[in-house]
Protein backbone atom coordinates (compact mmCIF):
# COMPACT_ATOMS: atom_id res chain seq x y z
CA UNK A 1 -15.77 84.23 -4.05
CA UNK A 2 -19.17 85.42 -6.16
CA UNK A 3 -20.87 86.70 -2.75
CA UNK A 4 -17.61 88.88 -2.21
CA UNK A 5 -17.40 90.55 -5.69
CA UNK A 6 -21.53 90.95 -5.19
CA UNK A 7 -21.64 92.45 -1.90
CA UNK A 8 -18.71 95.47 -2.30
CA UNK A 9 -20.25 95.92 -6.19
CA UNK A 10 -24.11 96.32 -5.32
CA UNK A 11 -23.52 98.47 -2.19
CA UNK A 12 -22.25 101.08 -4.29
CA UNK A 13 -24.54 100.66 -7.30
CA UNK A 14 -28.01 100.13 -5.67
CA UNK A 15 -27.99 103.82 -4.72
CA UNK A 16 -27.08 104.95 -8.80
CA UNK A 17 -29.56 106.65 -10.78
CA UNK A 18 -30.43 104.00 -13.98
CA UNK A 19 -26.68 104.60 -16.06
CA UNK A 20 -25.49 104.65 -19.66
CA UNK A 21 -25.29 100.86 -21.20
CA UNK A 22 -22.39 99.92 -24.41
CA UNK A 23 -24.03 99.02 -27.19
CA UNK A 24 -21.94 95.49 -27.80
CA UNK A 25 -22.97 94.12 -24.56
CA UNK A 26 -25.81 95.03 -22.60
CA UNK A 27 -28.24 93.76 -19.55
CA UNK A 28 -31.93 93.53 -21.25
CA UNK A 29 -34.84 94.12 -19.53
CA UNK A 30 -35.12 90.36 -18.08
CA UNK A 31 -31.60 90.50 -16.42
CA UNK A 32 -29.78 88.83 -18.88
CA UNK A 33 -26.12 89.77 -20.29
CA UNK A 34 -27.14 90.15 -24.22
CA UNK A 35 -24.11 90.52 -26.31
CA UNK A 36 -24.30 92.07 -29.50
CA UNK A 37 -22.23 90.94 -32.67
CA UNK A 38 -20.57 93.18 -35.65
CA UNK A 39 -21.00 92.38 -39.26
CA UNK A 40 -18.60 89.36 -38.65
CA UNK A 41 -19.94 87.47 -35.57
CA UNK A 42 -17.61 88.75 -33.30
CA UNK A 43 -18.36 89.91 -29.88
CA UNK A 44 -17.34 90.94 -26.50
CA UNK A 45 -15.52 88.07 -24.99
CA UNK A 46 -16.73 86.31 -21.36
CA UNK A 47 -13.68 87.25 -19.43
CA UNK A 48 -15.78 85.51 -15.91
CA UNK A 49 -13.44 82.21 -16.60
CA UNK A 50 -9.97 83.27 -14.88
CA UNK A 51 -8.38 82.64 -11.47
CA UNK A 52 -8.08 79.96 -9.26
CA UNK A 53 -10.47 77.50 -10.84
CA UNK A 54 -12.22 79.74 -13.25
CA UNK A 55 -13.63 81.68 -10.06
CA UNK A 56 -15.66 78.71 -9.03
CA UNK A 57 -14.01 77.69 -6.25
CA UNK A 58 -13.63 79.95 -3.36
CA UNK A 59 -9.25 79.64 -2.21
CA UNK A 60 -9.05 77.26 0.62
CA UNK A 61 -7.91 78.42 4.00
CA UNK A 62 -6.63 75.71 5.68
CA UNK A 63 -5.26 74.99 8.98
CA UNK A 64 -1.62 75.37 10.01
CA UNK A 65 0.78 72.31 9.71
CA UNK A 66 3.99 73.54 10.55
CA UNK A 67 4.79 76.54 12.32
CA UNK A 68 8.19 78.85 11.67
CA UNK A 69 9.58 81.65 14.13
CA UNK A 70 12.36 83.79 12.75
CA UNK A 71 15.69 83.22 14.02
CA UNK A 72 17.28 86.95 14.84
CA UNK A 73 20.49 87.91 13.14
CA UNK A 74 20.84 84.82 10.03
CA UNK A 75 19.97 84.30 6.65
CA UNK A 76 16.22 82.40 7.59
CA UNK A 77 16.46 81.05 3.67
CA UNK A 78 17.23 77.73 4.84
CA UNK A 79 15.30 77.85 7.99
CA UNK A 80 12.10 78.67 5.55
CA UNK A 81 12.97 76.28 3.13
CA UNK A 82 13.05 73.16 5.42
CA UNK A 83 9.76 73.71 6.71
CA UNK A 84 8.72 74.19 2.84
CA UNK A 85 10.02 70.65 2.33
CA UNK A 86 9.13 69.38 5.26
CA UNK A 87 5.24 70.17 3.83
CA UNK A 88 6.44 69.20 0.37
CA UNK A 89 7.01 65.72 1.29
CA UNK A 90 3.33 65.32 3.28
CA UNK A 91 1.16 62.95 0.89
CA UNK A 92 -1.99 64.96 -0.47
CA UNK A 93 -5.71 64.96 0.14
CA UNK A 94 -8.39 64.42 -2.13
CA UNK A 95 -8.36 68.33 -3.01
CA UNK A 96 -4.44 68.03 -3.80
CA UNK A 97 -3.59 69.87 -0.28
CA UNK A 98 -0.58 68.50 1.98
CA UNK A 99 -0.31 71.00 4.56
CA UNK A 100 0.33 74.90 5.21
CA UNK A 101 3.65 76.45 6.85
CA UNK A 102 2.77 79.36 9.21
CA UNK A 103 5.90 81.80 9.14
CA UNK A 104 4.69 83.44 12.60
CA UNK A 105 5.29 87.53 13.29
CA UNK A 106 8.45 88.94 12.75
CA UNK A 107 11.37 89.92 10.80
CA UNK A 108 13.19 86.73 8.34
CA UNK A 109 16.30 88.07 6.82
CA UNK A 110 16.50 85.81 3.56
CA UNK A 111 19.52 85.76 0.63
CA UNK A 112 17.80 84.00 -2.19
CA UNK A 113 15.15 82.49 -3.42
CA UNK A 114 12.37 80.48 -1.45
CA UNK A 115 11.25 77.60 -3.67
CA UNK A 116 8.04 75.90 -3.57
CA UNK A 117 8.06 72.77 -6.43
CA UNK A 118 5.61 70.52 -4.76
CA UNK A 119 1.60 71.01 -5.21
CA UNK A 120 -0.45 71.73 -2.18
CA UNK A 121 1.92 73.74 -0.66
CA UNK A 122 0.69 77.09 1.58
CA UNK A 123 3.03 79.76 2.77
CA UNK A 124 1.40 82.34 4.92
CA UNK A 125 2.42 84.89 7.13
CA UNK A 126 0.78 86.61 10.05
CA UNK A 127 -0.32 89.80 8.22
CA UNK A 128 1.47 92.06 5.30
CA UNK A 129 2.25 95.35 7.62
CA UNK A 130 6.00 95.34 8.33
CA UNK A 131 5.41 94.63 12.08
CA UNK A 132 3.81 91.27 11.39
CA UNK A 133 5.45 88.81 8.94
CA UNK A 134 8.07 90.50 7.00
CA UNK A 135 10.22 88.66 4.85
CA UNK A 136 13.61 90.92 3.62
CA UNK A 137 15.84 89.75 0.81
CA UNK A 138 19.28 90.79 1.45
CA UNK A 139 22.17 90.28 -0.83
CA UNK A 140 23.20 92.36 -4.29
CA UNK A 141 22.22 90.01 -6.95
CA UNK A 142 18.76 89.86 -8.54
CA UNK A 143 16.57 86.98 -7.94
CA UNK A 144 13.01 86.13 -6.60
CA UNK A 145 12.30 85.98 -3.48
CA UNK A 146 9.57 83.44 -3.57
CA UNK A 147 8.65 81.35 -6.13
CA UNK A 148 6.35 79.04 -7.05
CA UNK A 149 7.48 76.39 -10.06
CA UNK A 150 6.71 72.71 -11.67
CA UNK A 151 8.51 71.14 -14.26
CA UNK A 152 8.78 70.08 -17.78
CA UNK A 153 6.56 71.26 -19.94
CA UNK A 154 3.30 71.18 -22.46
CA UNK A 155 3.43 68.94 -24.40
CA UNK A 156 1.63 67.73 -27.30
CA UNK A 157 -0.49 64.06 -27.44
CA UNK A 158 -0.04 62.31 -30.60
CA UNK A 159 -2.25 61.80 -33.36
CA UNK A 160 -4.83 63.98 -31.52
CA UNK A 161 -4.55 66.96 -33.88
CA UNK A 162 -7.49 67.76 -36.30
CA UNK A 163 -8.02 70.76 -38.42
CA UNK A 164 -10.53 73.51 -37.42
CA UNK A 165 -12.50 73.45 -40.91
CA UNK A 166 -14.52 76.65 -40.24
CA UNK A 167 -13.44 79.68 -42.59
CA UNK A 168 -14.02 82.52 -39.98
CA UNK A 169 -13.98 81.99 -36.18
CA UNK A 170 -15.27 85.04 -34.79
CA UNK A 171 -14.11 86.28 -31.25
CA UNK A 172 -16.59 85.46 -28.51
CA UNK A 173 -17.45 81.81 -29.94
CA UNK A 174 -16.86 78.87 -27.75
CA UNK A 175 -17.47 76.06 -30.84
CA UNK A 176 -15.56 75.05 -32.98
CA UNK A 177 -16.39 72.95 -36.15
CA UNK A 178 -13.32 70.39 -36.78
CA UNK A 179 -12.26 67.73 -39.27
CA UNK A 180 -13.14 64.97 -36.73
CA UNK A 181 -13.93 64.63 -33.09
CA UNK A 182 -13.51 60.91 -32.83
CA UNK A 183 -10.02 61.80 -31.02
CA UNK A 184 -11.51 63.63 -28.07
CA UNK A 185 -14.00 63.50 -25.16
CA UNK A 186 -15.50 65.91 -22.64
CA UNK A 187 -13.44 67.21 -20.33
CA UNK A 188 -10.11 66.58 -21.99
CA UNK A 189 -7.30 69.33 -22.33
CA UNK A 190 -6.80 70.74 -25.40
CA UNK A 191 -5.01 73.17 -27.39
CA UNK A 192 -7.00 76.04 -29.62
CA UNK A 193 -3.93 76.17 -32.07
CA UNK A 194 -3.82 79.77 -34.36
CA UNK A 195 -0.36 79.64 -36.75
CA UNK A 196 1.86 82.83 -37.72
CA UNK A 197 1.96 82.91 -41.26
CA UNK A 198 3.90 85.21 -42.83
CA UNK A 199 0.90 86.75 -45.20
CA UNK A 200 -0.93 87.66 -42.06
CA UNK A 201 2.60 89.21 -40.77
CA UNK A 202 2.53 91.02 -43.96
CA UNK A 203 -1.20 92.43 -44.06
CA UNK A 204 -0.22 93.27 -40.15
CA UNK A 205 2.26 95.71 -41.72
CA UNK A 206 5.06 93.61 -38.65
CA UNK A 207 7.83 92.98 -41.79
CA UNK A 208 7.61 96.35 -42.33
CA UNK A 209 8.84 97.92 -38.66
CA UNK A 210 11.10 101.25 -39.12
CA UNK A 211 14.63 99.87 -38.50
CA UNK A 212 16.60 101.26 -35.65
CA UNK A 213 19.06 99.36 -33.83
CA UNK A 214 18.04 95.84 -32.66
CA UNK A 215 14.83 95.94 -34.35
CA UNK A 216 13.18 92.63 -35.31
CA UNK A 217 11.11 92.08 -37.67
CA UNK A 218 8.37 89.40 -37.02
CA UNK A 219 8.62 86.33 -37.69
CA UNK A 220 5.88 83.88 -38.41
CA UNK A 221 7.01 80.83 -36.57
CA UNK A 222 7.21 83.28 -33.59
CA UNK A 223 3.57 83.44 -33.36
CA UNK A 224 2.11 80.13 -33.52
CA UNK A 225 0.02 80.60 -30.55
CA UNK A 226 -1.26 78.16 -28.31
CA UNK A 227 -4.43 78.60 -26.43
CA UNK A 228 -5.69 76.64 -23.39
CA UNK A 229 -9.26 74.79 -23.55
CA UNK A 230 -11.31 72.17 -22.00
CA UNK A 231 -14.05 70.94 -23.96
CA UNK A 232 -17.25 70.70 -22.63
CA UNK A 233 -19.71 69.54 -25.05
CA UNK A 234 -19.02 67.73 -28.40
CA UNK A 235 -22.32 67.45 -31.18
CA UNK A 236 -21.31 65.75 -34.20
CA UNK A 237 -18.34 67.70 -35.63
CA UNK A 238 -18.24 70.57 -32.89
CA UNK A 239 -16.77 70.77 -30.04
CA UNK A 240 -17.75 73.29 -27.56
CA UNK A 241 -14.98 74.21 -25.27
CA UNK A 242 -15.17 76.01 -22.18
CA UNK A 243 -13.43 79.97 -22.38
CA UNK A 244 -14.04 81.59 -26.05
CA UNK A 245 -11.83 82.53 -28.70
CA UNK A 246 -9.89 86.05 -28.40
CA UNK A 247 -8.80 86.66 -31.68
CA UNK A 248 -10.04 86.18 -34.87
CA UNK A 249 -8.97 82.63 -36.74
CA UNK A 250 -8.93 83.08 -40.31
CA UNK A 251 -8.44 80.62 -43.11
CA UNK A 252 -6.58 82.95 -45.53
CA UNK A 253 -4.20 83.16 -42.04
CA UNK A 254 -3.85 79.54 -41.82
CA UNK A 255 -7.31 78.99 -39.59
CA UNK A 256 -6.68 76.52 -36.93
CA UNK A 257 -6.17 72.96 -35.43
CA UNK A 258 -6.83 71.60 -31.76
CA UNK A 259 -5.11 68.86 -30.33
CA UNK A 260 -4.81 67.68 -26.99
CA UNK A 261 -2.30 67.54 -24.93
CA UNK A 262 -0.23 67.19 -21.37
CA UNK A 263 1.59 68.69 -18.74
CA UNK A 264 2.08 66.38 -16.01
CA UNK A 265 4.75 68.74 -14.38
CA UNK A 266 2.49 71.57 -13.39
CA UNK A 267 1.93 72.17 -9.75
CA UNK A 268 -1.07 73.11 -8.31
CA UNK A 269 -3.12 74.12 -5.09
CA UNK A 270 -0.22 76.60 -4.05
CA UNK A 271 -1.19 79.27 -2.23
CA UNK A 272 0.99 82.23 -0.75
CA UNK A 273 -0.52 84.86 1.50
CA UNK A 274 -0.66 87.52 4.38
CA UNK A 275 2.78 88.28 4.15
CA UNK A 276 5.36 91.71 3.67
CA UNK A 277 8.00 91.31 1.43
CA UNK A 278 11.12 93.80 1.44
CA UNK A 279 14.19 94.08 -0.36
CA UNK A 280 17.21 95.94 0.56
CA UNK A 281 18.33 98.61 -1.71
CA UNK A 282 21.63 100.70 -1.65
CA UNK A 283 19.77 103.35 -3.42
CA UNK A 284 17.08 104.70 -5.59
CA UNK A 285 18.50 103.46 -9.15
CA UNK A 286 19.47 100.39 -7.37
CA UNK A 287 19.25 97.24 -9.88
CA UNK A 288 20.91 94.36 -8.22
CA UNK A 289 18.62 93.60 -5.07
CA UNK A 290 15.69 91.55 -4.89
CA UNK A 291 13.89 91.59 -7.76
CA UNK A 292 10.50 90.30 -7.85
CA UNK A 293 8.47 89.55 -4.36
CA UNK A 294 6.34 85.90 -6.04
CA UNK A 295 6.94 84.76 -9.29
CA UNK A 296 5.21 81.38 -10.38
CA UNK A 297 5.21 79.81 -13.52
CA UNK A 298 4.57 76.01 -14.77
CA UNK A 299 1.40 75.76 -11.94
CA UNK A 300 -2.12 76.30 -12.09
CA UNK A 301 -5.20 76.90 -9.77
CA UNK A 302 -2.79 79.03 -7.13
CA UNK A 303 -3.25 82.15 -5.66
CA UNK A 304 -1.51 85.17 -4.22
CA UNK A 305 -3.15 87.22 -1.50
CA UNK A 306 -3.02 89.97 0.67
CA UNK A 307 0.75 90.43 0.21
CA UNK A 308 3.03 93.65 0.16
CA UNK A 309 5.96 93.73 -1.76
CA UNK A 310 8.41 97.31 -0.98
CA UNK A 311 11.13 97.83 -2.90
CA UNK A 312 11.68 95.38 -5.32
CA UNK A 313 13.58 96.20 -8.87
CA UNK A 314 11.16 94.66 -11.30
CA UNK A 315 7.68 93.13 -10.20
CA UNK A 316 5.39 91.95 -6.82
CA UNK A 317 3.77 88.69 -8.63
CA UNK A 318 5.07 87.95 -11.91
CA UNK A 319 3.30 85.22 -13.63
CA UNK A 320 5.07 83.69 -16.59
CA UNK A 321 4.20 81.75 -19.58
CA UNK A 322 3.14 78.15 -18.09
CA UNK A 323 1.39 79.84 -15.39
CA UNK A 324 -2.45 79.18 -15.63
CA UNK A 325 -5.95 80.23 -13.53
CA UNK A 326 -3.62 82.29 -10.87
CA UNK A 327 -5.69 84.78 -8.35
CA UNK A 328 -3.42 87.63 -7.34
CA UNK A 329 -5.86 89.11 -5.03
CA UNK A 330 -5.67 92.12 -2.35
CA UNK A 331 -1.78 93.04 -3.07
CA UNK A 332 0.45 96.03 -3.31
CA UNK A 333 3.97 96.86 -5.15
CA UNK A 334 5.11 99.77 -3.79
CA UNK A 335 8.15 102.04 -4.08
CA UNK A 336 10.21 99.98 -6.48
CA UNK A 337 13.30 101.01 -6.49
CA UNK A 338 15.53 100.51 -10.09
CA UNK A 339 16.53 102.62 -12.94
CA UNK A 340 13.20 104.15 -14.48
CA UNK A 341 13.78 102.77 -18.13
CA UNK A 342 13.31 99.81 -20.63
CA UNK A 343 12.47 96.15 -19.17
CA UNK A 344 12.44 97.60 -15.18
CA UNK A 345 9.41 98.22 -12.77
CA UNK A 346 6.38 95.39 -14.28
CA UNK A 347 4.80 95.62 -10.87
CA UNK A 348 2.03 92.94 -11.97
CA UNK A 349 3.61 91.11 -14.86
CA UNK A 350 1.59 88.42 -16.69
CA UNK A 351 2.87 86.00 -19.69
CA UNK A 352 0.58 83.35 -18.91
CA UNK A 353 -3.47 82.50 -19.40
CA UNK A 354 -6.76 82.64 -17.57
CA UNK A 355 -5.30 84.68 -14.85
CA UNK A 356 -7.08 87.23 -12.68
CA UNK A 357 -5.14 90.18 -11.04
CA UNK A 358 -7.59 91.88 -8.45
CA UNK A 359 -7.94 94.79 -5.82
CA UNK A 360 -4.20 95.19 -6.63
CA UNK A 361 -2.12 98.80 -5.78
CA UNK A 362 0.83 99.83 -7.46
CA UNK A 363 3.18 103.19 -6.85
CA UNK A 364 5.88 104.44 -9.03
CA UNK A 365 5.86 101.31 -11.44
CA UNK A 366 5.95 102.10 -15.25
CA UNK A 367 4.17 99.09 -16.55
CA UNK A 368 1.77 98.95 -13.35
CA UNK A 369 -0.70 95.95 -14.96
CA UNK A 370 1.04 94.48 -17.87
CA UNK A 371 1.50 91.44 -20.20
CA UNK A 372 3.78 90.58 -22.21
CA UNK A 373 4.50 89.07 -25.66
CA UNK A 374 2.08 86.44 -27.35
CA UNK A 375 0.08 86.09 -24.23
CA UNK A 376 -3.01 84.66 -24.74
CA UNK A 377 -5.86 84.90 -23.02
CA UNK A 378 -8.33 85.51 -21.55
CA UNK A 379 -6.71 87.57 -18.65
CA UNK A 380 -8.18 90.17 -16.08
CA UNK A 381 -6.83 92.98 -14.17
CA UNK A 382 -9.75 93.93 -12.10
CA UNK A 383 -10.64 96.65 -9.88
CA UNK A 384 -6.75 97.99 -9.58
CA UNK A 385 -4.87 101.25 -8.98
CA UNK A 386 -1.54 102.89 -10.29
CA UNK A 387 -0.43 105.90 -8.85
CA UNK A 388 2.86 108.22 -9.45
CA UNK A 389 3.19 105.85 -12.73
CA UNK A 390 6.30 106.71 -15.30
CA UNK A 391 4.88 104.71 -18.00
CA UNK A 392 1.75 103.07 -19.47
CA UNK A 393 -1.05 99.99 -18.57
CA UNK A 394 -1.75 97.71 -20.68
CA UNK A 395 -0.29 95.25 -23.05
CA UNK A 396 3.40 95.93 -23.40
CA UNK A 397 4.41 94.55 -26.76
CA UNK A 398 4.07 91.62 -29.39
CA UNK A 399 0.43 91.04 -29.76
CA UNK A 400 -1.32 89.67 -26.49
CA UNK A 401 -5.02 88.66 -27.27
CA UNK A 402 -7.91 88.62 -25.00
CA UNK A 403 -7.15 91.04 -21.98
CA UNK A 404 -9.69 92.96 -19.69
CA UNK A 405 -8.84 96.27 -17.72
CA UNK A 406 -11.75 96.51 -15.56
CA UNK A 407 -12.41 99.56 -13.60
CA UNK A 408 -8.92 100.25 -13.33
CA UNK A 409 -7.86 103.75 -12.09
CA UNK A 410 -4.53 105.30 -12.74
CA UNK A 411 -2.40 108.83 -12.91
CA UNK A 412 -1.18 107.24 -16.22
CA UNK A 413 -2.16 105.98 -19.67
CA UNK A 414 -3.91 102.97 -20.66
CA UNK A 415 -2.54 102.39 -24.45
CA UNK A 416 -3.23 99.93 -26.48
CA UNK A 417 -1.66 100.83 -29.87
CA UNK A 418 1.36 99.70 -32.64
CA UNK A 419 4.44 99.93 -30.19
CA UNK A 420 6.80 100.15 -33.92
CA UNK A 421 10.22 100.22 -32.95
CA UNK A 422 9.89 100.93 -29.35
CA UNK A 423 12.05 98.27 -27.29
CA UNK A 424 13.07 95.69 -30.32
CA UNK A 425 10.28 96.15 -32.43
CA UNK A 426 7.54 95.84 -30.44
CA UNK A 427 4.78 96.41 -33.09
CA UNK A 428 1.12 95.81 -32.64
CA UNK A 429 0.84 95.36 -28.65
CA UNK A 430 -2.25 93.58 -28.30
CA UNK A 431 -5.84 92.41 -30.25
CA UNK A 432 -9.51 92.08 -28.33
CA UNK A 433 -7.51 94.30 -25.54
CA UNK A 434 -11.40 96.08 -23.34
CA UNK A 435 -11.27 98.59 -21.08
CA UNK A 436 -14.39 98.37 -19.00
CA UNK A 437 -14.80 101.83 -16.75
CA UNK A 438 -11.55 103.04 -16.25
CA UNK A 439 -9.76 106.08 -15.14
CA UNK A 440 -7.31 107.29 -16.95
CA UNK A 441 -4.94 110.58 -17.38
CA UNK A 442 -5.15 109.92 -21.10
CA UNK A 443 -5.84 106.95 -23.37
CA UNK A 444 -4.45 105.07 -26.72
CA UNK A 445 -6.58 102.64 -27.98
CA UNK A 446 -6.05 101.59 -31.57
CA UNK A 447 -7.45 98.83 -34.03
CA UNK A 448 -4.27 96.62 -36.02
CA UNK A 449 -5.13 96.68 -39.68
CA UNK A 450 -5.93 92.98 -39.41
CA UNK A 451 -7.93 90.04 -37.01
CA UNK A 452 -9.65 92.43 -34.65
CA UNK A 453 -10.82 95.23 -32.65
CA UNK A 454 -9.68 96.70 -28.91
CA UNK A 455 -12.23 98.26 -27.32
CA UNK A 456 -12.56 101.47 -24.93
CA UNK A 457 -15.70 101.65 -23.29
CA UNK A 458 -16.83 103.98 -20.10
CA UNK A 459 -13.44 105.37 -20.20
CA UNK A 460 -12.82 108.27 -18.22
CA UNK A 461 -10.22 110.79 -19.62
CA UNK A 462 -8.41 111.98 -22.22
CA UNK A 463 -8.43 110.29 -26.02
CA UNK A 464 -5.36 111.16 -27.83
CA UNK A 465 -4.02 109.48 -30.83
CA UNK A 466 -1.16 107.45 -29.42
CA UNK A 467 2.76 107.11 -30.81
CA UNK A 468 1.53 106.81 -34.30
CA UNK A 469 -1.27 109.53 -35.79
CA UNK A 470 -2.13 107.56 -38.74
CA UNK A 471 -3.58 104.23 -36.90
CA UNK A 472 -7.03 103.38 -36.68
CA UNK A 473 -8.87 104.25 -33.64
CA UNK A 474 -10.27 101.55 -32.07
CA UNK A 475 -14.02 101.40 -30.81
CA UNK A 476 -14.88 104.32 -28.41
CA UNK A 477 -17.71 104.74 -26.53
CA UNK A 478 -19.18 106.06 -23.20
CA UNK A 479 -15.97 108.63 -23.00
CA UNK A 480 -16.33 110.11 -19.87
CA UNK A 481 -19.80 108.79 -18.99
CA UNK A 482 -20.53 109.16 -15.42
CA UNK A 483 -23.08 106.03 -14.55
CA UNK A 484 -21.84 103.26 -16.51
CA UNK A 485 -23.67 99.79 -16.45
CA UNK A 486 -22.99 97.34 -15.57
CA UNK A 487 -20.03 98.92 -13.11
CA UNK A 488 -18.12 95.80 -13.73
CA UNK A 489 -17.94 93.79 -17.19
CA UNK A 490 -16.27 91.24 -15.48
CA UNK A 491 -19.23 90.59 -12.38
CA UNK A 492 -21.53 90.93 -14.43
CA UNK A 493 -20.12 88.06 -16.54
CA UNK A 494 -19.10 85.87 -13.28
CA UNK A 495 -22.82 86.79 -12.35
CA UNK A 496 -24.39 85.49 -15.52
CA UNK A 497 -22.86 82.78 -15.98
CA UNK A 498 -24.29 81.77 -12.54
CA UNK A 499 -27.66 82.05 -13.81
CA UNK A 500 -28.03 85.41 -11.38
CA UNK A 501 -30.90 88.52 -12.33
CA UNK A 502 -28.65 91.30 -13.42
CA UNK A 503 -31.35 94.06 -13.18
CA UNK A 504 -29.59 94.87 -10.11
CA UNK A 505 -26.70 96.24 -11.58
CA UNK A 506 -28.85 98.40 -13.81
CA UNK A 507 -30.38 100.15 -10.67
């Protein structure tokens, strides 16, 4: 995966003049990533942790186990689905793999949805061009066409929770002082646990949205947010864990507790690629048709790739809320076809964390690379385009933490900003929210009045002040800088924390 990302970056840097380098984080002389803290502590997060595996593992490719050919006139949803099964039922290897269905070339008229419940579970097709393997969902109701899904859910262990006894936990940090470590050891899963309470709701200025019709005010129970770890080290009272914190824990906002916990219903080691994915349409505003081309939630360490999705109403990979360290690599949404409004056209949708979108294309989406409400991160959309866009990038509403826009390049916004009363009272969108050399038409990036900064740097295009004029800008620099180093935040992370000599990327 690394020598991929290295070889398309440095042939197109190692020809640059020496560029213009951000101030917060920097590669020094000696090649190294230096990162450079405000008055607080906080810093630039490491965003290199997301995907399949945290990026460490290149995806599998396997060999075929069962083979599919479409049958010519017929709904193929059953067809597909037996041969999913079929797989399903195989026991697993040591890696978690049981075997890979090959849908070969052609057309596979499907009405509904193609599940895959079982871990190591492949579906690939024999390219995404519409005369190899096309898959078209027929039928006027909405549904996905394939998706990926456990069970259950996250639950918490008992009598593993322990308060985080450190005042201020700065963003960047991956320790953690705590009450007592004696419940955990290295390498269990925990919980980073941050608590809505309703003083930091009210210093927020999010009980104070202008009213309009269906307008809620937030709540404080609706943002106890739960954050993914492993921990990796423990000294004494600390426990190191392995992503850092993406928004600022504060003990006049309740601080913090970890506790471990369990989620034996997750799937993993799914994999869906090489495929074209069609829905038909009856017409342009057309909102009951197939709706989203993958969606996968309640699974972890999968991947999407190299997968075209026409036509669809609302999304080409939708990840939701249990979905964890998902690749969505190489894949297009294009022409959606639905009304152009509220809740319509996500055309990469993430709720869930530690998820990497990359090399992805989008065309007349409105939220082209987009999260949703309380997502927590860290999440990357990296390297990505957006073109004939009707709305904006970015985090959509309800305060997702810990998001990366690398290099992404749109005919659009990129905003980042109080939402107010937009939708039902979307307020403050998102917190530690970095774009890292994009290409914009114009750009909103505000700071909330409390836990945090979002961050434009190497932006290219238009600052303007966003939907309100009063809010505080957030930190710009490098507008419209030509040469900005490193290219990519996110290699250069993934290459650091390989122990590589970034003085390349400087050159």
């Amino acid at each position: 995966m690394l020598a991929g990302f290295l070889s398309m970056n440095l042939s197109a840097q190692k020809k640059l003049p020496q560029g213009w380098q951000s101030s917060l984080v920097e590669i020094d002389a000696s090649g190294k990533l230096v990162y450079h803290p405000d008055e607080r502590g906080n810093v630039i997060p490491d965003f290199s942790r997301v995907g399949y595996h945290h990026g460490d593992k290149a995806i599998p490719d396997y060999p075929v186990t069962v083979e599919v050919s479409p049958l010519a006139g017929v709904d193929n949803r059953q067809h597909i689905q037996d041969a999913i099964d079929k797989v399903s039922s195989l026991s697993a290897d040591a890696d978690g793999h049981r075997g890979v269905v090959l849908l070969k070339r052609g057309t596979y008229p499907v009405h509904g949805t193609l599940f895959i419940r079982t871990s190591g579970v492949v579906l690939k097709g024999e390219g995404d061009n519409v005369h190899e393997t096309r898959l078209l969902a027929i039928g006027t109701t909405k549904f996905p066409l394939i998706n990926v899904c456990g069970t259950g859910r996250l639950a918490e262990i008992p009598n593993t929770r322990t308060k985080i006894t450190d005042k201020f936990v700065p963003v960047g940090t991956c320790e953690l002082n705590v009450s007592s470590t004696s419940p955990y050891k290295v390498g269990d899963r925990i919980i980073v646990f941050r608590p809505g309470t309703e003083r930091w709701i009210h210093d927020l200025r999010m009980d104070r949205i202008v009213e309009r019709k269906g307008t809620k005010q937030w709540q404080p129970k609706e943002y106890n947010l739960s954050y993914e770890r492993e921990i990796t080290r423990i000294e004494g009272n600390k426990l190191y864990i392995d992503n850092p914190i993406v928004v600022q824990m504060e003990e006049k906002y309740g601080g913090g507790e970890v506790f471990k916990y369990e989620f034996p219903g997750r799937i993993s080691e799914v994999g869906v690629s090489n495929l074209c994915l069609e829905s038909e349409f009856k017409d342009y505003e057309d909102t009951q048709h197939g709706w989203i081309g993958v969606q996968i939630d309640k699974a972890e360490n999968c991947w999407v790739r190299n997968v075209t999705c026409r036509y669809f109403g609302y999304a080409a990979v939708s990840c939701e809320v249990s979905a964890k360290n998902i690749t969505v690599s190489d894949c297009r949404c294009l022409e959606t076809k639905s009304v152009i409004t509220g809740g319509l056209r996500y055309s990469f949708n993430n709720w869930g964390q530690q998820n990497l979108f990359m090399n992805c294309q989008a065309t007349e989406g409105r939220h082209d690379f987009v999260t949703g409400a309380r997502v927590c991160g860290p999440n990357v959309f990296y390297n990505c385009t957006a073109s004939q866009t009707y709305a904006d990038i970015g985090p959509h509403h309800r305060w997702a933490s810990g998001t990366l826009y690398d290099n992404i390049v749109t005919d659009g916004e990129i905003n980042v900003q109080d939402r107010g009363n937009m939708g039902s009272g979307h307020g403050w969108a998102g917190v530690t929210q970095v774009l890292w050399n994009c290409r914009v038409r114009r750009a909103a990036i505000q700071n909330p009045w409390v836990s945090g900064d979002n961050y434009s740097i190497g932006t290219k295009g238009e600052k303007y002040p966003g939907h309100f004029k009063d809010r505080p800008y957030g930190h710009w620099e490098g507008q419209n800088e030509i040469n900005v180093f490193p290219r990519s935040l996110y290699i250069a992370q993934l290459m650091a924390r390989h122990g590589l000599d970034l003085t390349i990327l400087t050159k």
